[in-house]
PDB file of N, CA and C in Angstrom:
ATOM      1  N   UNK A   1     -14.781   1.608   6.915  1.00  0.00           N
ATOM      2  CA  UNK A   1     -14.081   0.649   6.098  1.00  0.00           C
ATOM      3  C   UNK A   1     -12.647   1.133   5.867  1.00  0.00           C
ATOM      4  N   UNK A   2     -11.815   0.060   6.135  1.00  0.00           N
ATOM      5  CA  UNK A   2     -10.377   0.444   5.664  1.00  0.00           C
ATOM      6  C   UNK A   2      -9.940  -0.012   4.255  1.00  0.00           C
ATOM      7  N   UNK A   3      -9.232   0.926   3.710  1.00  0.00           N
ATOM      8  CA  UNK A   3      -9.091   1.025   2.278  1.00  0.00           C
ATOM      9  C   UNK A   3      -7.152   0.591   2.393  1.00  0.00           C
ATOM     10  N   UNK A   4      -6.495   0.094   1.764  1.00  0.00           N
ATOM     11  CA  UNK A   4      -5.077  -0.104   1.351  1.00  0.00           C
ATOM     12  C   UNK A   4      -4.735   0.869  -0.089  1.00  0.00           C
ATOM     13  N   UNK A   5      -3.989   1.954   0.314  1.00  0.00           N
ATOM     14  CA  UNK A   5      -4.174   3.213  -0.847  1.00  0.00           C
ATOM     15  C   UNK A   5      -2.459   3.649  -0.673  1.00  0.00           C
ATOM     16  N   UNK A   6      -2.515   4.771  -2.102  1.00  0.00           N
ATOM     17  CA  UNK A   6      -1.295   5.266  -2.167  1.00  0.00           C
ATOM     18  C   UNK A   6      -1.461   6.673  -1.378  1.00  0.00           C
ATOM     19  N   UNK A   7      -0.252   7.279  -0.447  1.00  0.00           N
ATOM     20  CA  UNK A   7      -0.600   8.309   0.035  1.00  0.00           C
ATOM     21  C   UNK A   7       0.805   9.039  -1.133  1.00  0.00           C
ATOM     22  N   UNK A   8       1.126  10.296  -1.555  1.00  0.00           N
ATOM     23  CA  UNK A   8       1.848  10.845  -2.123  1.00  0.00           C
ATOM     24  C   UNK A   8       3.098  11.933  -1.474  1.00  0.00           C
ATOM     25  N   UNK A   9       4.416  11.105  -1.580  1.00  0.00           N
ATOM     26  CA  UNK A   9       5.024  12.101  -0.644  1.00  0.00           C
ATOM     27  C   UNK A   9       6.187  12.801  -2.244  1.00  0.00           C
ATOM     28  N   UNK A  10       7.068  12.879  -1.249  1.00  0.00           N
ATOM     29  CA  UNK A  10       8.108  13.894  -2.613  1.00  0.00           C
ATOM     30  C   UNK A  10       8.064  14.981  -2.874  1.00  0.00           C
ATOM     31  N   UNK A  11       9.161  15.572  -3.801  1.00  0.00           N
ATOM     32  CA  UNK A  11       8.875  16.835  -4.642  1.00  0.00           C
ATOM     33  C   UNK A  11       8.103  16.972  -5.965  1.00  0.00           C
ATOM     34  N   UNK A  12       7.890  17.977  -6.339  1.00  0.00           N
ATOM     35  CA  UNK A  12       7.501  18.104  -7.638  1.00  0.00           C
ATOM     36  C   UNK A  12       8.433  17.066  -8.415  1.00  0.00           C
ATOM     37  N   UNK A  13       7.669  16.635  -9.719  1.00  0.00           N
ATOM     38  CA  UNK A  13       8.339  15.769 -10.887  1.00  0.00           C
ATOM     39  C   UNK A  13       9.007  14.409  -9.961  1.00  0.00           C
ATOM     40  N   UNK A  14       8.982  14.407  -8.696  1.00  0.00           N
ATOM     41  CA  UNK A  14       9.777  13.166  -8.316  1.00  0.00           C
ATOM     42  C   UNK A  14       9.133  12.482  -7.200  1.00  0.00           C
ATOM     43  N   UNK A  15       7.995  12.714  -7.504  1.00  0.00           N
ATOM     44  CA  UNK A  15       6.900  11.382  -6.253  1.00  0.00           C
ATOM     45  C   UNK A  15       7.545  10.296  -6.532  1.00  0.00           C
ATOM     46  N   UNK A  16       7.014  10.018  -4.589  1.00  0.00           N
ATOM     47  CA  UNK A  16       7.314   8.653  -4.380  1.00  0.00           C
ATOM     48  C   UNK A  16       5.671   8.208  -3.689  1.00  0.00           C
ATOM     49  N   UNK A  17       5.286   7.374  -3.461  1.00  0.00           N
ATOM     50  CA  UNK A  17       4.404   6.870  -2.710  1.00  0.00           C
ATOM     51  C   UNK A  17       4.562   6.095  -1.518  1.00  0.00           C
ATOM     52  N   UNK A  18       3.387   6.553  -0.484  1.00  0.00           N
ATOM     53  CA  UNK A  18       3.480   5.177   0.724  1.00  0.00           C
ATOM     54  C   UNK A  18       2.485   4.416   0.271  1.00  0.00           C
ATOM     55  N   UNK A  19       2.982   3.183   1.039  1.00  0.00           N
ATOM     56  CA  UNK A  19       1.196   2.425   0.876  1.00  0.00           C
ATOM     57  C   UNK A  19       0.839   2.572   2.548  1.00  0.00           C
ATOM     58  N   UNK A  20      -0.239   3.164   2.272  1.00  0.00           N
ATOM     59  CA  UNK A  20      -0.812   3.178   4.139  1.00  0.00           C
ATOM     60  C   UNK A  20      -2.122   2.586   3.874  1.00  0.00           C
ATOM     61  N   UNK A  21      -2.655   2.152   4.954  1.00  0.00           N
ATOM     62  CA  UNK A  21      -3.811   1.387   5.934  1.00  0.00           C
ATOM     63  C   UNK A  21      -4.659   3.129   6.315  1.00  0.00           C
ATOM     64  N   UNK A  22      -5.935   3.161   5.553  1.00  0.00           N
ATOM     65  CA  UNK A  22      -6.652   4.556   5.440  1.00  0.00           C
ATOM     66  C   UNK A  22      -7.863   4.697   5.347  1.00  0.00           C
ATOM     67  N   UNK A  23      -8.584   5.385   6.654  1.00  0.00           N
ATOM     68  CA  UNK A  23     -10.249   5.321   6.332  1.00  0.00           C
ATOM     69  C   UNK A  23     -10.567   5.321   5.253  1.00  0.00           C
ATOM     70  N   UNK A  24     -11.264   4.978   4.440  1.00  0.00           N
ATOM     71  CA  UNK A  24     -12.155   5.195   3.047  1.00  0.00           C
ATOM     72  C   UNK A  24     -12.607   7.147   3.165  1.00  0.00           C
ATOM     73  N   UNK A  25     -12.983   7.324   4.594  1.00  0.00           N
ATOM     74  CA  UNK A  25     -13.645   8.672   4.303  1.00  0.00           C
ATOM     75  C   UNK A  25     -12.361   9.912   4.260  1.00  0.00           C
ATOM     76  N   UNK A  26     -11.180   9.098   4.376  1.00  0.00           N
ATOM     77  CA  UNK A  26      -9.776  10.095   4.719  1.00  0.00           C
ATOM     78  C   UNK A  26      -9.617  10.512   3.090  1.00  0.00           C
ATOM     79  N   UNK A  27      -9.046  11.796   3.210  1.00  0.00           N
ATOM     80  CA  UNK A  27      -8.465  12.468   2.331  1.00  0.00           C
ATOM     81  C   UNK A  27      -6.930  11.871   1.738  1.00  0.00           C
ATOM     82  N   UNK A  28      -6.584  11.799   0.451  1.00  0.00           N
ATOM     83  CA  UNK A  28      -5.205  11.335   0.036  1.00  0.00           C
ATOM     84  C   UNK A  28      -3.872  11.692   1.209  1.00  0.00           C
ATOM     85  N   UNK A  29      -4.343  12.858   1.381  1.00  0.00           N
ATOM     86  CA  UNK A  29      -2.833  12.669   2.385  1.00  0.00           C
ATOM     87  C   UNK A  29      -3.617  13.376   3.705  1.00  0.00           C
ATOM     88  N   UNK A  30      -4.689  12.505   4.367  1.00  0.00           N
ATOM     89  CA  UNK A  30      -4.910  12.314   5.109  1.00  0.00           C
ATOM     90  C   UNK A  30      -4.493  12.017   6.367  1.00  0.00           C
ATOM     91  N   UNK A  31      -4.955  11.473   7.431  1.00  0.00           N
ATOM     92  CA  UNK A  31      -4.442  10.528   8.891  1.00  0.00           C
ATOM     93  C   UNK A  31      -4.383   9.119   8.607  1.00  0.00           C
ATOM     94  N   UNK A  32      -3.047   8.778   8.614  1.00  0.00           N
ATOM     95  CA  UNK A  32      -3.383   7.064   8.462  1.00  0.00           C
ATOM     96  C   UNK A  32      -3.640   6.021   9.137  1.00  0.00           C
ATOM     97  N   UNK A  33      -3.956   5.127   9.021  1.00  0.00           N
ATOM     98  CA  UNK A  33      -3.639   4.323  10.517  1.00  0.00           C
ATOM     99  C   UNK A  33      -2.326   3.256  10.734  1.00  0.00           C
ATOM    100  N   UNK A  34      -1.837   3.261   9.177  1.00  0.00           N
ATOM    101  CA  UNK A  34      -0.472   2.649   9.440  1.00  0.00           C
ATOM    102  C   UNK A  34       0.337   2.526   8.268  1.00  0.00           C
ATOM    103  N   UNK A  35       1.496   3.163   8.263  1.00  0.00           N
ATOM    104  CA  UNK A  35       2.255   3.108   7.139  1.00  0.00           C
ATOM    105  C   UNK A  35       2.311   1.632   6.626  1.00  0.00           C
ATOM    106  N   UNK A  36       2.423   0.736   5.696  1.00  0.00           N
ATOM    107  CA  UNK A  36       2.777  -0.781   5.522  1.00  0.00           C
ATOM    108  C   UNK A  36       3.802  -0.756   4.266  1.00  0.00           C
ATOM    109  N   UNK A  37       4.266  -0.108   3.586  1.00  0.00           N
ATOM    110  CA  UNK A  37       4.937  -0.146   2.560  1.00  0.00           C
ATOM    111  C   UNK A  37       5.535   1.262   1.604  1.00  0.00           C
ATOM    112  N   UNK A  38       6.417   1.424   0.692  1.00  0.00           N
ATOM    113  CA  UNK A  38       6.029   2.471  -0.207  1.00  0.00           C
ATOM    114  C   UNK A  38       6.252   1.989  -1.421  1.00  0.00           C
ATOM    115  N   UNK A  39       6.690   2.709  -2.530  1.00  0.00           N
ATOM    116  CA  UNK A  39       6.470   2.472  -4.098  1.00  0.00           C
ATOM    117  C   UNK A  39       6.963   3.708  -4.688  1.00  0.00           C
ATOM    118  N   UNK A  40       8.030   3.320  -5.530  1.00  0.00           N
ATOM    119  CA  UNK A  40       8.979   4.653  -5.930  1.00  0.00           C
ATOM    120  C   UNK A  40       8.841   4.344  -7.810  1.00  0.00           C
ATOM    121  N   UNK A  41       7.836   4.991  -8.242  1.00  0.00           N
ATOM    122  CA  UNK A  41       7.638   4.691  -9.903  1.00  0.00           C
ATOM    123  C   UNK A  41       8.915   5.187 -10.646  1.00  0.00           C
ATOM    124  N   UNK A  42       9.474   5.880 -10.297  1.00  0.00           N
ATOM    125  CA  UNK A  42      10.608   6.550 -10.803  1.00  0.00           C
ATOM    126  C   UNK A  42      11.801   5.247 -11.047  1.00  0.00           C
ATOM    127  N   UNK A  43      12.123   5.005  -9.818  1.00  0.00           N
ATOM    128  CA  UNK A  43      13.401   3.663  -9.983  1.00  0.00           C
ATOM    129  C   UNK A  43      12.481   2.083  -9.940  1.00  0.00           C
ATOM    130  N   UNK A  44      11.295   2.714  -9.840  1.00  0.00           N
ATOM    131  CA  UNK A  44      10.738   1.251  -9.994  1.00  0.00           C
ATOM    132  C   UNK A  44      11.219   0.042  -8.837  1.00  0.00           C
ATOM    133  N   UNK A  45      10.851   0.773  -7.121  1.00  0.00           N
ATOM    134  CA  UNK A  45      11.219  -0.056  -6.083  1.00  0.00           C
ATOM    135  C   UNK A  45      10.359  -0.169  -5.496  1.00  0.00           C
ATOM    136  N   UNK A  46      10.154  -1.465  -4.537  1.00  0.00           N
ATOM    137  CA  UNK A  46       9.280  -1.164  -3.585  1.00  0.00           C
ATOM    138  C   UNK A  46       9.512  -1.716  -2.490  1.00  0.00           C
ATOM    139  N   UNK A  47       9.015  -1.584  -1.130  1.00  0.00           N
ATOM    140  CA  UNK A  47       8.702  -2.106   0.207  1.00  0.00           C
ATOM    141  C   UNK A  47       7.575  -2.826   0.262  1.00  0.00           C
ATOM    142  N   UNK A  48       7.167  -3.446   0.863  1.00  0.00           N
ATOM    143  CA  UNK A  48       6.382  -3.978   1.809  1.00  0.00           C
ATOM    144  C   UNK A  48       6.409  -4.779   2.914  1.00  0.00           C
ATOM    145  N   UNK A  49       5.906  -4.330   4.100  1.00  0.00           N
ATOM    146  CA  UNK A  49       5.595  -4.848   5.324  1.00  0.00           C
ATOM    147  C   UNK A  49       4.556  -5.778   5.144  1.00  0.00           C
ATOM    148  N   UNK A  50       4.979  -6.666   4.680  1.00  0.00           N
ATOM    149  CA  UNK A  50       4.215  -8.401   4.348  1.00  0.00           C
ATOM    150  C   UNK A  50       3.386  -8.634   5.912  1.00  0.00           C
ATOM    151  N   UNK A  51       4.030  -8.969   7.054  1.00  0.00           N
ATOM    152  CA  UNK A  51       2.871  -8.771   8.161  1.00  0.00           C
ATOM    153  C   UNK A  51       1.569  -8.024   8.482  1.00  0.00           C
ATOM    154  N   UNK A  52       1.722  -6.805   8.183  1.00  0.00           N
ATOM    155  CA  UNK A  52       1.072  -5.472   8.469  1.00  0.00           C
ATOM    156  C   UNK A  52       0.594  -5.727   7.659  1.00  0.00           C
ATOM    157  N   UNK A  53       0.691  -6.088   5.690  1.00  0.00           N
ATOM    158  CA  UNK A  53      -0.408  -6.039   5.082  1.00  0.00           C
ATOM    159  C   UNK A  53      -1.587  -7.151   4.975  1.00  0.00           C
ATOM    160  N   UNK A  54      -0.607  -8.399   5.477  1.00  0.00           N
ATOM    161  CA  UNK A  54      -1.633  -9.441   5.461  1.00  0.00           C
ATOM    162  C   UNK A  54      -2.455  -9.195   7.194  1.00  0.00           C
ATOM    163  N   UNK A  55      -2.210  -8.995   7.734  1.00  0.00           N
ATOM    164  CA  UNK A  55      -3.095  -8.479   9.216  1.00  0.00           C
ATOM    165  C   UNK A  55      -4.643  -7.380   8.988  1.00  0.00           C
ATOM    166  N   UNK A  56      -4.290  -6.459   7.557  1.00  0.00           N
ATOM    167  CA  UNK A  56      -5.569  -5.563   7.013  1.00  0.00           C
ATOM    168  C   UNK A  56      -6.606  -6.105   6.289  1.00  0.00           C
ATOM    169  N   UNK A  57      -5.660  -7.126   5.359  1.00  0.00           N
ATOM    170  CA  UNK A  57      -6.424  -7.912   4.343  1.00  0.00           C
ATOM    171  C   UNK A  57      -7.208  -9.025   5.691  1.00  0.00           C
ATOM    172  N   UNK A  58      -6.932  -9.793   6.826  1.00  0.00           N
ATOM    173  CA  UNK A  58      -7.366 -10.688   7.361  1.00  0.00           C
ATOM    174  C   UNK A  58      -8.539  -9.989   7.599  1.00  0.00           C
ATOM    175  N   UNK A  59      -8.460  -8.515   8.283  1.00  0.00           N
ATOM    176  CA  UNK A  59      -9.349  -7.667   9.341  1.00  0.00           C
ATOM    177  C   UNK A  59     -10.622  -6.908   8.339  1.00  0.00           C
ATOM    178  N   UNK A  60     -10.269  -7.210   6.401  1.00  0.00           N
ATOM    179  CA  UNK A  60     -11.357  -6.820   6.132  1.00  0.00           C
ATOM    180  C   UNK A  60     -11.042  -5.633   5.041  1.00  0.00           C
ATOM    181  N   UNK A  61      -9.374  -5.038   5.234  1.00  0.00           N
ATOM    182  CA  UNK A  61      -9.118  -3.990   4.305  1.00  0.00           C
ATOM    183  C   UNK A  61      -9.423  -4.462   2.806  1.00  0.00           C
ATOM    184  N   UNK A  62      -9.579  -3.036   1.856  1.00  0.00           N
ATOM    185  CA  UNK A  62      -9.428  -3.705   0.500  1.00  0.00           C
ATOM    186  C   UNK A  62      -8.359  -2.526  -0.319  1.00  0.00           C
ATOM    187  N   UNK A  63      -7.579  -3.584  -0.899  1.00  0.00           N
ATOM    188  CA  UNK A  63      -6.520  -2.419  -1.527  1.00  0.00           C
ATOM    189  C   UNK A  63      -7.219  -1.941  -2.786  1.00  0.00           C
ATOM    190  N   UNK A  64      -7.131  -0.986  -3.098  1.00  0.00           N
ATOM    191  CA  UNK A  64      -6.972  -0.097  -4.438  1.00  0.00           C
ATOM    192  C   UNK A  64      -6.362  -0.776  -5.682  1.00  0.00           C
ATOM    193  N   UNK A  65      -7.043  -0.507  -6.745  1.00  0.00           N
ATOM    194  CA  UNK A  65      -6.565  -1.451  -7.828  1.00  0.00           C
ATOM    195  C   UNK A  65      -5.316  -1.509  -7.896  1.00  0.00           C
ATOM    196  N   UNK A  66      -4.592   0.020  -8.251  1.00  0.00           N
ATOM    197  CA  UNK A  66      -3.665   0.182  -8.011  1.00  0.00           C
ATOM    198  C   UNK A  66      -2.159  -0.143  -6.893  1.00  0.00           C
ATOM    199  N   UNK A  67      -2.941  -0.317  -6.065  1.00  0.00           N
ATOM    200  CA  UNK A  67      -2.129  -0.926  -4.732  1.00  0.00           C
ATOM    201  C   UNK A  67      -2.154  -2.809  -5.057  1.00  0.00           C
ATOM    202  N   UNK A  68      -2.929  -3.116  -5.361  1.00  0.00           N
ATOM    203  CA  UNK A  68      -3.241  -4.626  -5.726  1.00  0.00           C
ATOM    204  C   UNK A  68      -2.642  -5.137  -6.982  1.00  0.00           C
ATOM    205  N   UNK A  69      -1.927  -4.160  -8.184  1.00  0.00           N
ATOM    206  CA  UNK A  69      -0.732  -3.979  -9.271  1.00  0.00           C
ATOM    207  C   UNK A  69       0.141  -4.151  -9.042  1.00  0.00           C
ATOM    208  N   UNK A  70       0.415  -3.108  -7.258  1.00  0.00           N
ATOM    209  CA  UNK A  70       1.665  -3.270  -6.858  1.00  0.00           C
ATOM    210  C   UNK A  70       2.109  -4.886  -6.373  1.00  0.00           C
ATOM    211  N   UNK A  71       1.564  -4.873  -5.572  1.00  0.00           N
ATOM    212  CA  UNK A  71       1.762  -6.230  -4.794  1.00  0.00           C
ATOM    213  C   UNK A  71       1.459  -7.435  -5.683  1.00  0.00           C
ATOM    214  N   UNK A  72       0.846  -7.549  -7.011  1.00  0.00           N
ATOM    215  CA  UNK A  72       0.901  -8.538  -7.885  1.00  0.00           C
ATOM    216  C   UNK A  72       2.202  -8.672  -8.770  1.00  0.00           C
ATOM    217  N   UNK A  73       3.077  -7.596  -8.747  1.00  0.00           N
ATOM    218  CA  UNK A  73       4.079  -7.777  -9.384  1.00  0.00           C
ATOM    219  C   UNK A  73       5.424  -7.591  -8.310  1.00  0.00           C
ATOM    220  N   UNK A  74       5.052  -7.549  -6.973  1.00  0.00           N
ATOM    221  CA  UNK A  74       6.019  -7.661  -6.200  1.00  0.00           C
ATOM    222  C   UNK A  74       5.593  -9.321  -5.621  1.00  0.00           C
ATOM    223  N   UNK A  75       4.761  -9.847  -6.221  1.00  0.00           N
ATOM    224  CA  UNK A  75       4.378 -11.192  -5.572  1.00  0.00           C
ATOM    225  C   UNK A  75       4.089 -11.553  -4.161  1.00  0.00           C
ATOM    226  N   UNK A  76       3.652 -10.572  -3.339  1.00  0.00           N
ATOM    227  CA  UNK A  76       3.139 -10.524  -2.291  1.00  0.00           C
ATOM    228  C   UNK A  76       1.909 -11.756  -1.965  1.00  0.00           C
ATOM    229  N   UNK A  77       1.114 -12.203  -3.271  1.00  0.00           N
ATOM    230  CA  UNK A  77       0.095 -13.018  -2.946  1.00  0.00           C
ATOM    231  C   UNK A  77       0.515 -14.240  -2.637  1.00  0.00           C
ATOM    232  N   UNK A  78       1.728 -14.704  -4.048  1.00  0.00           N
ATOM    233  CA  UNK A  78       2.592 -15.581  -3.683  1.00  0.00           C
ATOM    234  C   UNK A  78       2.867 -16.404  -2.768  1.00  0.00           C
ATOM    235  N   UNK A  79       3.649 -15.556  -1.508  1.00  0.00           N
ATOM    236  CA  UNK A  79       3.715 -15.683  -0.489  1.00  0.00           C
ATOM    237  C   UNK A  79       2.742 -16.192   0.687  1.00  0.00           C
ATOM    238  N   UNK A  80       1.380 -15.059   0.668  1.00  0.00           N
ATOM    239  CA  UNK A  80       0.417 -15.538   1.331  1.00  0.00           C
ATOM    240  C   UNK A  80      -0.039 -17.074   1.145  1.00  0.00           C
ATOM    241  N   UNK A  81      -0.007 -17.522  -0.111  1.00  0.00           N
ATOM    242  CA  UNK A  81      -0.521 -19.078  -0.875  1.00  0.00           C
ATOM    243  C   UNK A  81       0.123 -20.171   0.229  1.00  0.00           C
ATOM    244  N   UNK A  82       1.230 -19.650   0.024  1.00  0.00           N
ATOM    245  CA  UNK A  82       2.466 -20.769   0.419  1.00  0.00           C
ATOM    246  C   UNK A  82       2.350 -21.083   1.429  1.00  0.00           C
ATOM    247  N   UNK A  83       2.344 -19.832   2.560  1.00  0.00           N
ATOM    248  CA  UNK A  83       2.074 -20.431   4.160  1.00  0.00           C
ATOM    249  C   UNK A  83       1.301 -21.163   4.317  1.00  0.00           C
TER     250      UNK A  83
END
């Protein structure tokens, strides 16, 4: 099963996050199978690769509550509605 999760990059006191496409059985900073976004809590920014994430969600992924916060307040679902 593919999971939609935060992987943790940065220094001390100044993480940033990716959002990657990630076995369920993978470790946090694991092997991914595809970067799709990141998330910077600090300045409060984000990315997303809107293709790539709606292509995981079609194929069955499920994001993380947390990952599913993100994209509800970046309005990512929004989008999906509309098309």
């Amino acid at each position: 099963m593919v999971k939609l999760r935060l992987k943790r990059c940065g220094r001390k006191q100044r993480a940033i996050y990716r959002i990657v496409a990630i076995d369920v059985r993978s470790r946090r900073e694991g092997r991914d199978l595809r970067k799709v976004g990141f998330y910077d809590p600090i300045n409060n920014q984000t990315y997303s690769n809107v293709p790539a994430i709606l292509y995981f969600l079609e194929k069955g992924a499920r994001p993380t509550r947390t990952v599913s916060d993100i994209f509800r307040k970046a309005d990512l679902f929004k989008e999906k509605i509309s098309s």
